[in-house]
C-alpha atoms as a PDB file:
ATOM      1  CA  UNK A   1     142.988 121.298  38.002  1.00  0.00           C
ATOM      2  CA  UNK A   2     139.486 120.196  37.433  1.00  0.00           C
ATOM      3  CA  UNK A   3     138.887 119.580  40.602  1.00  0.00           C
ATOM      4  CA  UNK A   4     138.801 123.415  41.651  1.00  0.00           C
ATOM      5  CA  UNK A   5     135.865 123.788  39.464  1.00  0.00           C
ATOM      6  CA  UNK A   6     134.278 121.450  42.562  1.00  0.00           C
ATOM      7  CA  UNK A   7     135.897 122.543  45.245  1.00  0.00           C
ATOM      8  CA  UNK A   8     135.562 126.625  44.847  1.00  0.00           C
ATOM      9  CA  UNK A   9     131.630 126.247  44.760  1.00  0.00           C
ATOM     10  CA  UNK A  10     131.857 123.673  47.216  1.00  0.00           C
ATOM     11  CA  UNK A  11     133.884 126.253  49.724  1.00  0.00           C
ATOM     12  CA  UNK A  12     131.081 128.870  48.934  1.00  0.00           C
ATOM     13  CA  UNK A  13     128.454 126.884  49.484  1.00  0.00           C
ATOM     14  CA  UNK A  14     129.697 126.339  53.039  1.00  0.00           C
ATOM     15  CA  UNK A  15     131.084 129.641  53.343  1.00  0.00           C
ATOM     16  CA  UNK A  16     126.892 130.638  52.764  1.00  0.00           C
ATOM     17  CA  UNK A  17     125.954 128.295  55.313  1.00  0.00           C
ATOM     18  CA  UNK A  18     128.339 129.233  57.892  1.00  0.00           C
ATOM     19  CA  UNK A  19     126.880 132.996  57.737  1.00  0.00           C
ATOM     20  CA  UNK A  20     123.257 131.891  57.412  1.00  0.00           C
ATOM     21  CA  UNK A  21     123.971 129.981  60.848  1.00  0.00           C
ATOM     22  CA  UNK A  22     125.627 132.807  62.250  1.00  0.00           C
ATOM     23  CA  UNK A  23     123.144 135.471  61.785  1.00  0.00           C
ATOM     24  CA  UNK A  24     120.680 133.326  62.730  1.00  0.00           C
ATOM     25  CA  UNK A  25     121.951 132.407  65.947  1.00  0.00           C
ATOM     26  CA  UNK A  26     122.553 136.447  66.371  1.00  0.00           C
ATOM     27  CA  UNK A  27     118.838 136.977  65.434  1.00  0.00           C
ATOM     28  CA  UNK A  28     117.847 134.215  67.895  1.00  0.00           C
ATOM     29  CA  UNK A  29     119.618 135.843  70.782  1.00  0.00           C
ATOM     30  CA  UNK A  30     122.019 133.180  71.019  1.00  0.00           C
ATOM     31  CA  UNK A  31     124.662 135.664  71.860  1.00  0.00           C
ATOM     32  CA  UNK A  32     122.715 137.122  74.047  1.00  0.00           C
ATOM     33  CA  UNK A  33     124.270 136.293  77.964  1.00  0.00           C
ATOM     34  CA  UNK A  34     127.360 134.376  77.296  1.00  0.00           C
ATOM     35  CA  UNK A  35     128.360 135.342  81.009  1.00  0.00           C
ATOM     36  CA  UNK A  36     125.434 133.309  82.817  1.00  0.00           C
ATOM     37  CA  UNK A  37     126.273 130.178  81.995  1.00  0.00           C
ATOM     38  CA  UNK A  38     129.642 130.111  83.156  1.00  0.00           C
ATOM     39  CA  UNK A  39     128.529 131.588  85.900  1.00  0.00           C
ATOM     40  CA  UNK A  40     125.577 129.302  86.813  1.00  0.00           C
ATOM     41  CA  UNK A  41     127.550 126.195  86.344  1.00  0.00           C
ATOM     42  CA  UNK A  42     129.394 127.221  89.991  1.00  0.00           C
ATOM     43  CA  UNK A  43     125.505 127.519  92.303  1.00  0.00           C
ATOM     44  CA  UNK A  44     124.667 123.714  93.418  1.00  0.00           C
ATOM     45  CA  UNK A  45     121.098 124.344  92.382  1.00  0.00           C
ATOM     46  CA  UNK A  46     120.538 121.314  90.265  1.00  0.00           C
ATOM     47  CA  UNK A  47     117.406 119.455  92.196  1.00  0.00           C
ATOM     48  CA  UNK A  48     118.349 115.940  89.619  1.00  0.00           C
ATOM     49  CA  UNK A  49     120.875 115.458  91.211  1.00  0.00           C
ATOM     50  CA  UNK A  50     118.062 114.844  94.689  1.00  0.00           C
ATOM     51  CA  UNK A  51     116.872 111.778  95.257  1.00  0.00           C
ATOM     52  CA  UNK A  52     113.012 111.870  94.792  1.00  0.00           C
ATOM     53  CA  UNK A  53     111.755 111.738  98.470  1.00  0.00           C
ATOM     54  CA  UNK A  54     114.879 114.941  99.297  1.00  0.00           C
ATOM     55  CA  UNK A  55     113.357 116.880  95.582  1.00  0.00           C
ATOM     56  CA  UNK A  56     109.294 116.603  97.120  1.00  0.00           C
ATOM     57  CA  UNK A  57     110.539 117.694 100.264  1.00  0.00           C
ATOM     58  CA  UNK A  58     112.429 120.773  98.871  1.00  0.00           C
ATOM     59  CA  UNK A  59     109.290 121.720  97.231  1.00  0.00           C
ATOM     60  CA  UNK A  60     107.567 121.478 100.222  1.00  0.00           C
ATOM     61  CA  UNK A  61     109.580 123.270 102.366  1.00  0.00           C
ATOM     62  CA  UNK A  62     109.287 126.258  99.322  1.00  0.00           C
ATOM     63  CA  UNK A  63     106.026 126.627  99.284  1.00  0.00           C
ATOM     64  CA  UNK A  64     104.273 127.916 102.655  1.00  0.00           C
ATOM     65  CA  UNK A  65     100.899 126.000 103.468  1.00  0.00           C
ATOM     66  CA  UNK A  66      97.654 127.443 102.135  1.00  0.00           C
ATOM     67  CA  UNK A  67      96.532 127.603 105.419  1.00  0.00           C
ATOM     68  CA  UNK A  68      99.156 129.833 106.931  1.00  0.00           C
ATOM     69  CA  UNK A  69      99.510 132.135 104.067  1.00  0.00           C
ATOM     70  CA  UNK A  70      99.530 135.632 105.546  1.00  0.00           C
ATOM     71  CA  UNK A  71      95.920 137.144 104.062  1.00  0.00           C
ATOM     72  CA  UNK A  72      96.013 139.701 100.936  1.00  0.00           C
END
């Protein structure tokens, strides 16, 4: 029986940290788009995955030359 009089503050103490964490993450906008990830994992975007000399010539290919950007 004298173990309750650890245990219930124990509980509550936890039970307080659990809703500290939660409206944090809520104030953080970690609830924010919990579509987009699931979504995202399905696009084969990820450039790590490149070796280095395919990831450099991505980047090239992205990026027009300076010299044949059309003029402002």
């Amino acid at each position: 029986m004298s173990i309750l009089y650890l245990l219930i503050p124990l509980s509550l103490i936890l039970l307080g940290l659990a809703v500290w964490a939660f409206f944090w993450a809520v104030k953080h906008d970690q609830f924010e788009d919990l579509e987009g990830p699931a979504h995202r994992i399905l696009f084969d975007d990820d450039d790590n995955d490149l070796p280095p000399e395919q990831r450099a010539e991505r980047k090239n290919r992205a990026k027009p030359p300076r010299d044949q950007e059309p003029p402002p």
